[in-house]
Protein backbone atom coordinates (compact mmCIF):
# COMPACT_ATOMS: atom_id res chain seq x y z
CA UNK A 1 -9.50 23.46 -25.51
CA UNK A 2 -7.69 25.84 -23.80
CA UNK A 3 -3.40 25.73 -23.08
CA UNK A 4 -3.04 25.01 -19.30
CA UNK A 5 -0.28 27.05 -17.88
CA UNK A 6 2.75 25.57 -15.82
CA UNK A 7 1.14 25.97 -12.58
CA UNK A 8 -2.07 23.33 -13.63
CA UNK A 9 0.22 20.74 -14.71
CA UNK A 10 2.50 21.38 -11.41
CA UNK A 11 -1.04 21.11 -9.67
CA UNK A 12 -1.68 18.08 -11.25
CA UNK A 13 2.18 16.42 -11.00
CA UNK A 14 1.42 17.28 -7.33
CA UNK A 15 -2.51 15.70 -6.88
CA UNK A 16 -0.90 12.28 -8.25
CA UNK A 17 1.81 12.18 -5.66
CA UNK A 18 -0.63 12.51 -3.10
CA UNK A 19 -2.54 9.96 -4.55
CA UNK A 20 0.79 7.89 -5.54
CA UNK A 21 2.38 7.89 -2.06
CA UNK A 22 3.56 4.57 -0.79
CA UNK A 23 3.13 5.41 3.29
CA UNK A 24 0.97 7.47 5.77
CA UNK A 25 3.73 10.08 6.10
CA UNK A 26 4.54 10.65 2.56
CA UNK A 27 0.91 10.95 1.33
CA UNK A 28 0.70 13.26 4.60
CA UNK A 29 3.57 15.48 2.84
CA UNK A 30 2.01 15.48 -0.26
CA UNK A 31 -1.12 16.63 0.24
CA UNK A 32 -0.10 19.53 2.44
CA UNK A 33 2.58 20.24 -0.72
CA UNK A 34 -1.09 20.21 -2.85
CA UNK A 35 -4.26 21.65 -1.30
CA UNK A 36 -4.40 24.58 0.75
CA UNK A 37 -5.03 23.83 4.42
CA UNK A 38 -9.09 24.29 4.06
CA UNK A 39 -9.22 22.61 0.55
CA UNK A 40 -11.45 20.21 -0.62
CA UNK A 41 -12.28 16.73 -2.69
CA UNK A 42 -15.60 15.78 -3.43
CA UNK A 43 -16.27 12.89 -5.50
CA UNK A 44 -19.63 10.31 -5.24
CA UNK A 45 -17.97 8.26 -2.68
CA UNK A 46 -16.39 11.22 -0.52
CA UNK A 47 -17.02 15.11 0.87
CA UNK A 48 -14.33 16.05 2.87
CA UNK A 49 -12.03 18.85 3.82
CA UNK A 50 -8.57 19.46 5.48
CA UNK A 51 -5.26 17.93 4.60
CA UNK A 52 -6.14 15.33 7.32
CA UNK A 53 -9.76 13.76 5.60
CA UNK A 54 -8.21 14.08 2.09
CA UNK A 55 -5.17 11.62 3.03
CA UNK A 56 -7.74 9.46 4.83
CA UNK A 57 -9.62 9.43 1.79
CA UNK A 58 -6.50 8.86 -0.28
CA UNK A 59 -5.35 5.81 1.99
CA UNK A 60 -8.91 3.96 2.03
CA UNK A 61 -8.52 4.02 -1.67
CA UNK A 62 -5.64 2.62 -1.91
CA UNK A 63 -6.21 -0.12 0.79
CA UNK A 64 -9.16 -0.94 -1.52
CA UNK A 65 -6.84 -1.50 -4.46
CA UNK A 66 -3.61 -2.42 -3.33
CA UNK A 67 -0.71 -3.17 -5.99
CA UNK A 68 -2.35 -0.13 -8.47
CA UNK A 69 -1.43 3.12 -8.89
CA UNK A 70 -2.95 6.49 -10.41
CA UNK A 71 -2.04 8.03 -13.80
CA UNK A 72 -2.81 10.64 -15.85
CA UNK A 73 -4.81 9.85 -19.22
CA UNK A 74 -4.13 12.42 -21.55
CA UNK A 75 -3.51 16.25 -21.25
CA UNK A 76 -4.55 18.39 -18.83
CA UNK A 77 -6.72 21.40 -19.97
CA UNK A 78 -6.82 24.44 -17.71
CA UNK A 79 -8.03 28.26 -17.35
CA UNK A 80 -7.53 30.78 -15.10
CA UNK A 81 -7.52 28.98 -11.54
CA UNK A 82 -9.36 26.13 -12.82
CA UNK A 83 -8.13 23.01 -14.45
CA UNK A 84 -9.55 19.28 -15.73
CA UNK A 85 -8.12 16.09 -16.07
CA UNK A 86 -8.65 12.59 -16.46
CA UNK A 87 -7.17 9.89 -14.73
CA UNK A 88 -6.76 6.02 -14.45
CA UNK A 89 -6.59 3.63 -11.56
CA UNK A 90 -3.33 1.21 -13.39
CA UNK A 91 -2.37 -2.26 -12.15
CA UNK A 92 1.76 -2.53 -11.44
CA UNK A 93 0.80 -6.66 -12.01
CA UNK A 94 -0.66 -6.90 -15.37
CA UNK A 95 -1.44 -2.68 -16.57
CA UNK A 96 -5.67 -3.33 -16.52
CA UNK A 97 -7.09 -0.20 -15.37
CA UNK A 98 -11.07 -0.79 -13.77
CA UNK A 99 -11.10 2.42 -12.52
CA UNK A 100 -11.25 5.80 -14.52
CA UNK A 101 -12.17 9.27 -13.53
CA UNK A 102 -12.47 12.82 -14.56
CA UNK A 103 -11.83 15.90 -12.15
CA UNK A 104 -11.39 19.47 -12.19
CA UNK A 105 -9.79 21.44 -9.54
CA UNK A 106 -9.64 25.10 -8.37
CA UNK A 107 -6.31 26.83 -7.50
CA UNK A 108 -5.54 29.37 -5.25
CA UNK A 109 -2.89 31.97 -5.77
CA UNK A 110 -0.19 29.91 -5.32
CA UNK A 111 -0.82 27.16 -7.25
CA UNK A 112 -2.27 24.80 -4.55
CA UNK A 113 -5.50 22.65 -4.78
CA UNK A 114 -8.41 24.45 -3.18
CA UNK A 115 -10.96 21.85 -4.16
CA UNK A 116 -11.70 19.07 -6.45
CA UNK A 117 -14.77 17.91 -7.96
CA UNK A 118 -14.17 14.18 -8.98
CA UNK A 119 -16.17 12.09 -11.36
CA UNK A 120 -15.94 8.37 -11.73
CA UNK A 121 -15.96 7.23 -15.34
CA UNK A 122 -15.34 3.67 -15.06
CA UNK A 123 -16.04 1.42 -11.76
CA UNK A 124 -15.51 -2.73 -11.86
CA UNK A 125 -18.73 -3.67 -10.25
CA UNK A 126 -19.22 -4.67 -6.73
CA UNK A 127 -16.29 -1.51 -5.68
């Protein structure tokens, strides 16, 4: 496993409040502060691009499962522009988490998210 540098674990701090914001024009602010203005997410559920489809993404999600927010679970592990992560979909009520994931990004330059590639490691059924 390779030691991420600051700038995968500021990319990641940054894909969780975009993820983690509580109203259209936070999350709107956050994911301009993360991906680039042509980035990407891609996960089985979703293929978009631009700052706007990401947030729309990010906002069906969470008016899907309302009351939970995302966390990281465990380190992240990153080289060169390129960094992965897993994550967990966490209940405020009770702390369950149905929903897991895995994803690796790509980094421009600067630090910001030019795409993600998201896996889904744990679904409840019928989401």
């Amino acid at each position: 496993m390779s030691a991420p540098d600051r700038r995968h674990e500021d990319a990641v701090a940054r894909y969780f409040e975009a993820w983690n914001a509580p109203d259209p024009v936070a999350r709107e602010k956050a994911v301009a502060a993360a991906w680039t203005p042509d980035g990407g997410y891609t996960d089985p559920l979703a293929d978009v691009s631009g700052h706007e489809q990401i947030a729309a993404v990010i906002a069906a999600a969470r008016e899907q499962f309302p009351g939970f927010v995302f966390r990281l679970a465990g380190a992240v592990d990153g080289h060169h522009d390129t960094a992965r992560f897993s994550w967990e979909l966490v209940s405020e009520a009770d702390g369950s988490a149905p929903v897991a994931g895995s994803d690796v990004i790509t980094l421009d330059e600067q630090g910001r998210i030019r795409a993600v590639l998201g896996f889904l490691d744990r679904v409840p059924a019928g989401a």
